[in-house]
Protein backbone atom coordinates (compact mmCIF):
# COMPACT_ATOMS: atom_id res chain seq x y z
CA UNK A 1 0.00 0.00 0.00
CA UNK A 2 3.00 2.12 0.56
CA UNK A 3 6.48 2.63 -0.58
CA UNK A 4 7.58 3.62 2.56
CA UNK A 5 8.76 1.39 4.96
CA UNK A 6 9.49 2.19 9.00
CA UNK A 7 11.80 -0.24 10.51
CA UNK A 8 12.25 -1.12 13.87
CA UNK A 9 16.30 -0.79 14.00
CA UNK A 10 17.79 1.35 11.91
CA UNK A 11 21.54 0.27 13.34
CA UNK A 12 23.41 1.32 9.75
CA UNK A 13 22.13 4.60 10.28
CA UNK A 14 24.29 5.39 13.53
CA UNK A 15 26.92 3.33 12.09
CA UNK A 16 27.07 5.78 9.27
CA UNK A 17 28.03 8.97 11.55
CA UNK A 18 30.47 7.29 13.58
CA UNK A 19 32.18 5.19 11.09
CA UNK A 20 35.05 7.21 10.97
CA UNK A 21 35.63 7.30 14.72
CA UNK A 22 34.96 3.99 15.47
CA UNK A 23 37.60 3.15 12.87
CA UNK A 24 40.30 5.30 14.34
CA UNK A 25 39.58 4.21 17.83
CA UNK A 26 39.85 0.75 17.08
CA UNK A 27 43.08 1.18 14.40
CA UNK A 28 44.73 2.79 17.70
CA UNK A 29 43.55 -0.08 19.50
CA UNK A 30 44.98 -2.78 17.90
CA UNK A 31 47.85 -1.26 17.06
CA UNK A 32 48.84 -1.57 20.58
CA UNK A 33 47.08 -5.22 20.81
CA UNK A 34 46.16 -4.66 24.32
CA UNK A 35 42.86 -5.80 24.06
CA UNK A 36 41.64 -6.76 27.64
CA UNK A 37 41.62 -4.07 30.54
CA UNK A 38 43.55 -1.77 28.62
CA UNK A 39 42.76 2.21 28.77
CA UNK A 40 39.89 1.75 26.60
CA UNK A 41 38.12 -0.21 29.13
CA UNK A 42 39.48 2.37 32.07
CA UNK A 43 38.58 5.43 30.17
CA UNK A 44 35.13 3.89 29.59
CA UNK A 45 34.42 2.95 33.09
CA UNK A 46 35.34 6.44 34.07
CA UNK A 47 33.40 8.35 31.75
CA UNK A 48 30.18 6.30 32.59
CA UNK A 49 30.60 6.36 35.90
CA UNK A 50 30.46 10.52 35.78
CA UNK A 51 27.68 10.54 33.41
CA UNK A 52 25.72 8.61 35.90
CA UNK A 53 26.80 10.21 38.87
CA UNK A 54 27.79 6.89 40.47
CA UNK A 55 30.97 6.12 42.60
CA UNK A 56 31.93 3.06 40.57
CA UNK A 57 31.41 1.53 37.07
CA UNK A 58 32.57 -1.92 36.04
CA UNK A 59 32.27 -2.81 32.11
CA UNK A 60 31.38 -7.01 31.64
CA UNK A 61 31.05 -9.32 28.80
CA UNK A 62 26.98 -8.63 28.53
CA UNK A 63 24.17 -7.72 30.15
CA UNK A 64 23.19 -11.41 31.58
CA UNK A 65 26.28 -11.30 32.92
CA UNK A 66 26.03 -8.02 34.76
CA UNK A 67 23.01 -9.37 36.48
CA UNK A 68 24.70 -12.13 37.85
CA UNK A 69 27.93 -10.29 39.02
CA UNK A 70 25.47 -7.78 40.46
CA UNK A 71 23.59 -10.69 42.69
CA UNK A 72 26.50 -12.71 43.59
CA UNK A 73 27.91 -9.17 45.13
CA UNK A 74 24.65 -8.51 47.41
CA UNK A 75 25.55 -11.89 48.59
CA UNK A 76 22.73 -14.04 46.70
CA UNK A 77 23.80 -17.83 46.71
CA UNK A 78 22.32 -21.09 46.97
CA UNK A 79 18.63 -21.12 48.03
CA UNK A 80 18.10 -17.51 48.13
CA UNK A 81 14.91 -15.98 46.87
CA UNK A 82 15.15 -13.10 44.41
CA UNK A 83 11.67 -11.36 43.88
CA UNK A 84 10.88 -9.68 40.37
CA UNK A 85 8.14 -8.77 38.26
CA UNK A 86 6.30 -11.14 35.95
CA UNK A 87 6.74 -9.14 33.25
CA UNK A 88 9.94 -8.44 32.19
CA UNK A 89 12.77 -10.36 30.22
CA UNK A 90 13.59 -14.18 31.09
CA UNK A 91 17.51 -12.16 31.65
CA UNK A 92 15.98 -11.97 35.31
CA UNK A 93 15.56 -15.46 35.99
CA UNK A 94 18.43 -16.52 34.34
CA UNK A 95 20.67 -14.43 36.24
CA UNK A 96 18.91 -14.98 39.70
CA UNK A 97 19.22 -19.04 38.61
CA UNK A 98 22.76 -18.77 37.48
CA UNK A 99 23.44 -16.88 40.65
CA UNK A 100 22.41 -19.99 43.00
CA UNK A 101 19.29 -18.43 43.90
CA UNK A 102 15.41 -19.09 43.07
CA UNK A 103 13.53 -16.86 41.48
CA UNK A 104 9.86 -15.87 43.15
CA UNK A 105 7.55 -14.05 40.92
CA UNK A 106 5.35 -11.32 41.60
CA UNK A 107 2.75 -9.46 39.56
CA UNK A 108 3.56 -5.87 37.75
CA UNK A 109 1.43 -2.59 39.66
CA UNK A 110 -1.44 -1.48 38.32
CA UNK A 111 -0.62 1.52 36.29
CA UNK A 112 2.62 1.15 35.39
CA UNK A 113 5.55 -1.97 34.64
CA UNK A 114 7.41 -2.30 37.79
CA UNK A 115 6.71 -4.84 40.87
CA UNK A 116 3.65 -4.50 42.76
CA UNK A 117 4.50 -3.65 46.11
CA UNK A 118 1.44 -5.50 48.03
CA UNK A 119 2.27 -8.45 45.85
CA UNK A 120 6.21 -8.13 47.19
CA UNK A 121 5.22 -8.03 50.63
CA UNK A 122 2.90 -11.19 50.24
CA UNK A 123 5.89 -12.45 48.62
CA UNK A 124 8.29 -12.43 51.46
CA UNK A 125 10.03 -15.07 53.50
CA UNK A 126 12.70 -16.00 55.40
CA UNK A 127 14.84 -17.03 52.54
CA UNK A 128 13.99 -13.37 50.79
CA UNK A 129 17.33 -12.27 49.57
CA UNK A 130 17.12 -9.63 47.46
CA UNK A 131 14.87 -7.97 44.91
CA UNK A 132 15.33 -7.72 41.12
CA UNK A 133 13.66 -4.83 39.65
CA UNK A 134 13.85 -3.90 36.07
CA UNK A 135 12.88 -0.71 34.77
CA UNK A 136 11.19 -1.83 31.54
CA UNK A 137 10.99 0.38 28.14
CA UNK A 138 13.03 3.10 29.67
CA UNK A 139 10.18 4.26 31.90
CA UNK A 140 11.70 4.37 35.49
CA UNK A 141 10.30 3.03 38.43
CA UNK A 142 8.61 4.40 41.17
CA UNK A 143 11.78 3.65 43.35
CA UNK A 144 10.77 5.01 47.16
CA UNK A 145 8.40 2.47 47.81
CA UNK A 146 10.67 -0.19 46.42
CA UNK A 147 13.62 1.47 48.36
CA UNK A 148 11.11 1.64 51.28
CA UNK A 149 10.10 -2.37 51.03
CA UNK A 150 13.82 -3.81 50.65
CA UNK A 151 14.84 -1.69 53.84
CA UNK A 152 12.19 -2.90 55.73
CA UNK A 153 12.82 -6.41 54.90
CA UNK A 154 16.20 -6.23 55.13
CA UNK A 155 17.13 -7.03 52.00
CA UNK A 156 19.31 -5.87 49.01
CA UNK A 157 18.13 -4.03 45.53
CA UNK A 158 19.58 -4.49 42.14
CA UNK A 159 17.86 -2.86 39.39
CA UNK A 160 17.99 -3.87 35.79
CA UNK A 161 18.16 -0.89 33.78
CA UNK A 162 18.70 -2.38 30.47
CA UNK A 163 16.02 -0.41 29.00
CA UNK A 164 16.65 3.00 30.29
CA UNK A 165 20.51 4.18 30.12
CA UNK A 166 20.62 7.78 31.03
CA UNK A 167 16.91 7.45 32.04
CA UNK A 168 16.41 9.84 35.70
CA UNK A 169 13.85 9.55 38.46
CA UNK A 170 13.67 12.70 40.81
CA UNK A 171 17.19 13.63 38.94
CA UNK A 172 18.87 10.45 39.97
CA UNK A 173 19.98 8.48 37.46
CA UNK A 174 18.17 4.86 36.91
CA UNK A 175 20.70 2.38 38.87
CA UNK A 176 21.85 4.39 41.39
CA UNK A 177 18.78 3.94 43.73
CA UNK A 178 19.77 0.15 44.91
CA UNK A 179 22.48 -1.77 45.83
CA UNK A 180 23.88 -2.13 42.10
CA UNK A 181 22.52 -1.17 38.74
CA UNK A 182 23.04 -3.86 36.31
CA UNK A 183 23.32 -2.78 32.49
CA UNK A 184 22.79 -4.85 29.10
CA UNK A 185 24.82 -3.06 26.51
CA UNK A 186 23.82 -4.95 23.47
CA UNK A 187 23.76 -4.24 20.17
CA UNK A 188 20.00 -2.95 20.29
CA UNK A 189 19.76 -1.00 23.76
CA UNK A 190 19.97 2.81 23.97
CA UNK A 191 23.92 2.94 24.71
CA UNK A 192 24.75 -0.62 22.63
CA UNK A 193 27.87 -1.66 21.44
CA UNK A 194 28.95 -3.60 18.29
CA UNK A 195 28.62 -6.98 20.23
CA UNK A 196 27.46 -8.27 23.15
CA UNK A 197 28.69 -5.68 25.97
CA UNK A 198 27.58 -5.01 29.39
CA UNK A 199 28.28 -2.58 32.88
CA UNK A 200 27.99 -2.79 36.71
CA UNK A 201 26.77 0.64 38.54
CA UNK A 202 26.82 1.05 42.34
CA UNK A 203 28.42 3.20 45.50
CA UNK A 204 29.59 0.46 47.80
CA UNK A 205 33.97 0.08 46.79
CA UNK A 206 33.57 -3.61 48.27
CA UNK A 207 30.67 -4.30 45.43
CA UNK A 208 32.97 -3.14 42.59
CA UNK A 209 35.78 -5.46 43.80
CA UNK A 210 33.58 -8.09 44.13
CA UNK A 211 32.46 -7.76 41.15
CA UNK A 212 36.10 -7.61 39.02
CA UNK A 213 37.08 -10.79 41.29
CA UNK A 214 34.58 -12.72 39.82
CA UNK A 215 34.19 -11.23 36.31
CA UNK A 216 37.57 -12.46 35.94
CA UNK A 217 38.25 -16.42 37.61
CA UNK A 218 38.35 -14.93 41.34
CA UNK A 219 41.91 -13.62 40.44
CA UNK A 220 43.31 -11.12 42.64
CA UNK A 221 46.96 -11.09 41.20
CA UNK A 222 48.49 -13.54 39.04
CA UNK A 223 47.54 -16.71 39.65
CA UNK A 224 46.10 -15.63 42.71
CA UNK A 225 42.63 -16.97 42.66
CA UNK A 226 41.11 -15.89 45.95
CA UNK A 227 37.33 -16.91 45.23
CA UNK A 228 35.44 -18.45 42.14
CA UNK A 229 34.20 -16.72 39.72
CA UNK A 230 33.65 -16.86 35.81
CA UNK A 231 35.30 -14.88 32.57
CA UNK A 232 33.20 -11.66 31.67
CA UNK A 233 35.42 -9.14 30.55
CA UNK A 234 34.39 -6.11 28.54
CA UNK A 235 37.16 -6.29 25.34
CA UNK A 236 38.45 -3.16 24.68
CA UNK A 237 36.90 -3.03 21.26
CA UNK A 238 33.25 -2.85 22.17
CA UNK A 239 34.30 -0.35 24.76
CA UNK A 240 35.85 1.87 22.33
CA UNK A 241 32.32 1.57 20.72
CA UNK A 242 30.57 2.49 23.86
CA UNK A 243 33.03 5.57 24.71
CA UNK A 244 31.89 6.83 21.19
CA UNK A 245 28.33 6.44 21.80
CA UNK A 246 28.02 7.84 25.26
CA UNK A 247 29.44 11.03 23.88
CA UNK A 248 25.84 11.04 22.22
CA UNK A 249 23.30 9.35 24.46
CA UNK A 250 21.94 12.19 25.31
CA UNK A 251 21.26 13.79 22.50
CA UNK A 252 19.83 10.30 20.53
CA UNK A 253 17.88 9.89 24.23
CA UNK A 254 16.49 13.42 23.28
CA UNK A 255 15.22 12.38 20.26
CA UNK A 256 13.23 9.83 21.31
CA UNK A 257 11.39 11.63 23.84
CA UNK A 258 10.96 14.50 20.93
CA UNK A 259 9.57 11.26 18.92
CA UNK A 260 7.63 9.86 21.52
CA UNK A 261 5.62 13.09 22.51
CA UNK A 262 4.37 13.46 18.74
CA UNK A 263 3.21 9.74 19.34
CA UNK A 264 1.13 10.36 22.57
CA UNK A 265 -0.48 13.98 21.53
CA UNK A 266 -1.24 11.96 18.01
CA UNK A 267 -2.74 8.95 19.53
CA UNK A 268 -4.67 10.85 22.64
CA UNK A 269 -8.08 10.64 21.00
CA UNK A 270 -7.65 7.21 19.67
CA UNK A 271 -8.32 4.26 23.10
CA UNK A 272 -5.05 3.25 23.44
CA UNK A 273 -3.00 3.27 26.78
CA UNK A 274 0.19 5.59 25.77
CA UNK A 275 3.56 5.80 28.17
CA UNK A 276 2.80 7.54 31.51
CA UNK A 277 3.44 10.70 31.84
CA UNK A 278 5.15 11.90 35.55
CA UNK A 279 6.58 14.92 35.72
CA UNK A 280 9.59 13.46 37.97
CA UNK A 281 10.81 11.15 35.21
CA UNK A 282 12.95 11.54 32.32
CA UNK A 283 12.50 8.97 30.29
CA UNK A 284 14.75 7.43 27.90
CA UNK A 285 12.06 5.55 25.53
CA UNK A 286 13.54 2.42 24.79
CA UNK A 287 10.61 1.30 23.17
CA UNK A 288 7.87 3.39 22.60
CA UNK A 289 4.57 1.19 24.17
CA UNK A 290 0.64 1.36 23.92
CA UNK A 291 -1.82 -1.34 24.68
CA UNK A 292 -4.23 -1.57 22.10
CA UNK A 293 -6.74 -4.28 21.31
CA UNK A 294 -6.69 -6.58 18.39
CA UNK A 295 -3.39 -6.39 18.28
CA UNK A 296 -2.54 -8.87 15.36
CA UNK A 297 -4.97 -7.48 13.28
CA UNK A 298 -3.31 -3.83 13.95
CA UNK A 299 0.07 -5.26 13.43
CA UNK A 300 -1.02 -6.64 10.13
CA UNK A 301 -2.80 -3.39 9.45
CA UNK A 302 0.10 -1.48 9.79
CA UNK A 303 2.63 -3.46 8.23
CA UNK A 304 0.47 -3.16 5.20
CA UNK A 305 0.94 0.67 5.37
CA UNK A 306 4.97 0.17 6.19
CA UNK A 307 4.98 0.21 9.37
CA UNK A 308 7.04 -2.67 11.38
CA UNK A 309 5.98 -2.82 15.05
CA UNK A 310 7.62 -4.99 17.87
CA UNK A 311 5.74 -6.78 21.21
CA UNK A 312 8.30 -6.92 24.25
CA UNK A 313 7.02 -9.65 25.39
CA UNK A 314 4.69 -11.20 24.21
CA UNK A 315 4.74 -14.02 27.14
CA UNK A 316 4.66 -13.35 30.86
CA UNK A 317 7.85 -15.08 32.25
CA UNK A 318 5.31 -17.90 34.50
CA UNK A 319 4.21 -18.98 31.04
CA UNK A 320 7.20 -19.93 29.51
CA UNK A 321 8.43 -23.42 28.79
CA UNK A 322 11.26 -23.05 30.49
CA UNK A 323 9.57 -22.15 33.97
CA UNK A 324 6.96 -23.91 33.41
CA UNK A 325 9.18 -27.36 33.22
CA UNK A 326 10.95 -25.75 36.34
CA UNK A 327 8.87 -24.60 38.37
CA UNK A 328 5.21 -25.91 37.14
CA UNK A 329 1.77 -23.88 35.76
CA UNK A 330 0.28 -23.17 38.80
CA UNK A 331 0.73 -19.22 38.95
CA UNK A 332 -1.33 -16.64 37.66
CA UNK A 333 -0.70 -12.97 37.53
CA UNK A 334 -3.33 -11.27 35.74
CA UNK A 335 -2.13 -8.12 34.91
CA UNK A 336 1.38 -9.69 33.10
CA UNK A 337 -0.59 -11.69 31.66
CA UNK A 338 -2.78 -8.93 30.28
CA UNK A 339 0.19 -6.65 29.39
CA UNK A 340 1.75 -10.08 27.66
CA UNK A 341 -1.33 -9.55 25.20
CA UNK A 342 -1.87 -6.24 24.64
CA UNK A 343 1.63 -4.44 24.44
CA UNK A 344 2.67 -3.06 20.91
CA UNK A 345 5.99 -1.21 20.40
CA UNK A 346 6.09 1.51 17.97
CA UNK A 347 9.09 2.17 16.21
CA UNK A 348 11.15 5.25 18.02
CA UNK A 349 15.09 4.58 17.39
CA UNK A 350 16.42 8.30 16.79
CA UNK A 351 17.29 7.81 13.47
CA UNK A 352 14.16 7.91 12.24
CA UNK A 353 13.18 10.96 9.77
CA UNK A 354 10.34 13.65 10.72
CA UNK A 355 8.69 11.67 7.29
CA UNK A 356 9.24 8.65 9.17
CA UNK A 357 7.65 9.21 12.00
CA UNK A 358 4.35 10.99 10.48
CA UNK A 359 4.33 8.42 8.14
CA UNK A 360 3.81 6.42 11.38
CA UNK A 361 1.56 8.48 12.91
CA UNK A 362 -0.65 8.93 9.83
CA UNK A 363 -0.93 4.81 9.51
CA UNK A 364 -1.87 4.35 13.07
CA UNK A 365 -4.70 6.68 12.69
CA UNK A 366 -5.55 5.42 10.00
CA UNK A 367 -6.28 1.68 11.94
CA UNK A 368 -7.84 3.31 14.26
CA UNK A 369 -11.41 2.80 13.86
CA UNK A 370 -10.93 -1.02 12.43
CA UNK A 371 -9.11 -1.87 15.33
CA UNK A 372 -8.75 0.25 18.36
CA UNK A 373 -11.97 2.06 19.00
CA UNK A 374 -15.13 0.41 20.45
């Protein structure tokens, strides 16, 4: 119907502005063919660690792996319970299973992505480590109450903020609230690198040494292995990448917030629930999200008119095999569920054109009556 097409990723795009940095940084790399915990990796870790404010920054070999660095650190071993929200990406329960512990699932709040806080106290026992809370789409989490429940209980916070690099709440930067902020740096995510890539936030000088011990074999010096751990090291290639990119997040983070409010003011009349808007947040858009009805048949609609959409996710985490062989059907958690459904991501990388996102705009209103409104 169209000649016009809207993708989802437009990764050549960036690729195209940088290209000549990215080359040069990584010609001066190799030619000193230092390419593990050289000054790429140091300069990186410093210059993330001042754009987020935080005392300490650790680059890893992905975002999976930050997760699991950042619960082993809080202390989260065999038998622990790790709380998080139904919701998000299976990342979570990996991690929390890699980490020794078992994962205990809780349904997403009302209005809004994160944990439900009467669900987490319900959810508490005496094995209750820690809580894993991810701050999905770039949209941060309420993080008081969260803050308030893990103090109470006595135990420790790592947020996932995977989704929202550079994202703020109250002008704190997403990561800093907990115990650690773990990081995916992937190839996709707001601050991505060429490859798989990843980065450990938090205040606490014992965390971050945990964390290199075990990111690299438990090796204090040497030979000297002082604990166990696993290999996870950030190469100084992809953090070459990432020192180029963070130069910019900012500015691409800008543009999909300007992309995002011409979404919500153009879909306001239309039925569908649109990001929340809180005047304490600065929001970082990861993926633009609505919750529309008849969603295949919208998702067919628009890819007719050239528009490619995504669903992130379209199964809640109790429903999938893998738990479900682990840990057996017998949850429900209505709202994930629901959200599981209903959620349709719009495409809002910044390199799309002002043509490019009208053309969006235009197509969604123009599905609007087949398969949105009552």
């Amino acid at each position: 119907m169209t000649s016009l097409y809207v993708p989802m990723l437009a990764l050549g795009r960036e690729y195209a502005e940088i290209t000549a940095e990215v080359q040069a940084a990584w010609n001066d790399t190799l030619r000193d063919m230092r390419l593990l915990g050289g000054r790429q990796l140091r300069a990186f870790e410093q210059e993330v660690a001042a754009f987020a404010a935080s005392p300490h920054a650790v680059g890893v070999a992905s975002g999976t792996d930050a997760l699991v660095l950042a619960l082993l650190a809080v202390g989260v071993g065999a038998g622990d319970e790790v709380l998080l929200q139904a919701n998000g990406f299976i990342a979570g329960v990996e991690a929390i299973r890699l980490a020794g512990g078992r994962p205990v699932l809780v349904d997403c709040e009302p209005r809004g992505y994160g944990p439900d806080v009467e669900q987490l106290e319900a959810a508490v026992t005496p094995r209750t480590r820690a809580l894993l809370a991810m701050h999905l789409y770039g949209e941060p989490l309420h993080m008081m109450p969260l803050l308030d429940f893990c103090q109470r209980h006595g135990l420790r916070l790592v947020e996932d903020g995977s989704h929202a690099h550079g994202a703020l709440r109250d002008g704190r930067h997403v990561g800093t609230f907990g115990d650690a902020g773990a990081f995916s740096c992937g190839v996709i995510k707001n601050l991505g690198a060429f490859g798989d890539a990843g980065l450990v936030l938090c205040a606490d000088p014992r965390l971050a040494q945990s964390i290199r011990l075990r990111q690299s074999h438990g090796q204090a010096g040497k030979n000297q292995h002082v604990c166990y751990g696993f290999n996870s090291r950030l190469d100084e290639l992809q953090a070459a990448v990432l020192r180029i990119k963070l130069r910019r997040l900012e500015a691409r983070n800008e543009r999909r917030r300007q992309i995002a409010r011409r979404y919500s003011a153009a879909l306001e009349d239309l039925g569908v629930v649109r990001p929340h808007e809180d005047p304490g947040v600065h929001a970082v858009f990861h993926q633009y999200v609505v919750q529309v009805r008849n969603r295949t048949a919208l998702r067919e609609a628009l890819l007719l008119r050239g528009v490619e959409t995504g669903i992130h996710y379209p199964t809640a985490l109790h429903q999938q095999p893998a738990w479900i062989a682990e840990y057996g059907s017998g949850f429900t958690f209505p709202r994930a569920e629901y959200l599981a459904s209903h959620v349709l991501s719009l495409p809002v990388v910044p390199d799309l054109t002002d043509t490019e996102v009208e053309h969006v705009v235009r197509a969604f209103r123009a599905t609007a009556d087949l398969h949105i409104r009552r």
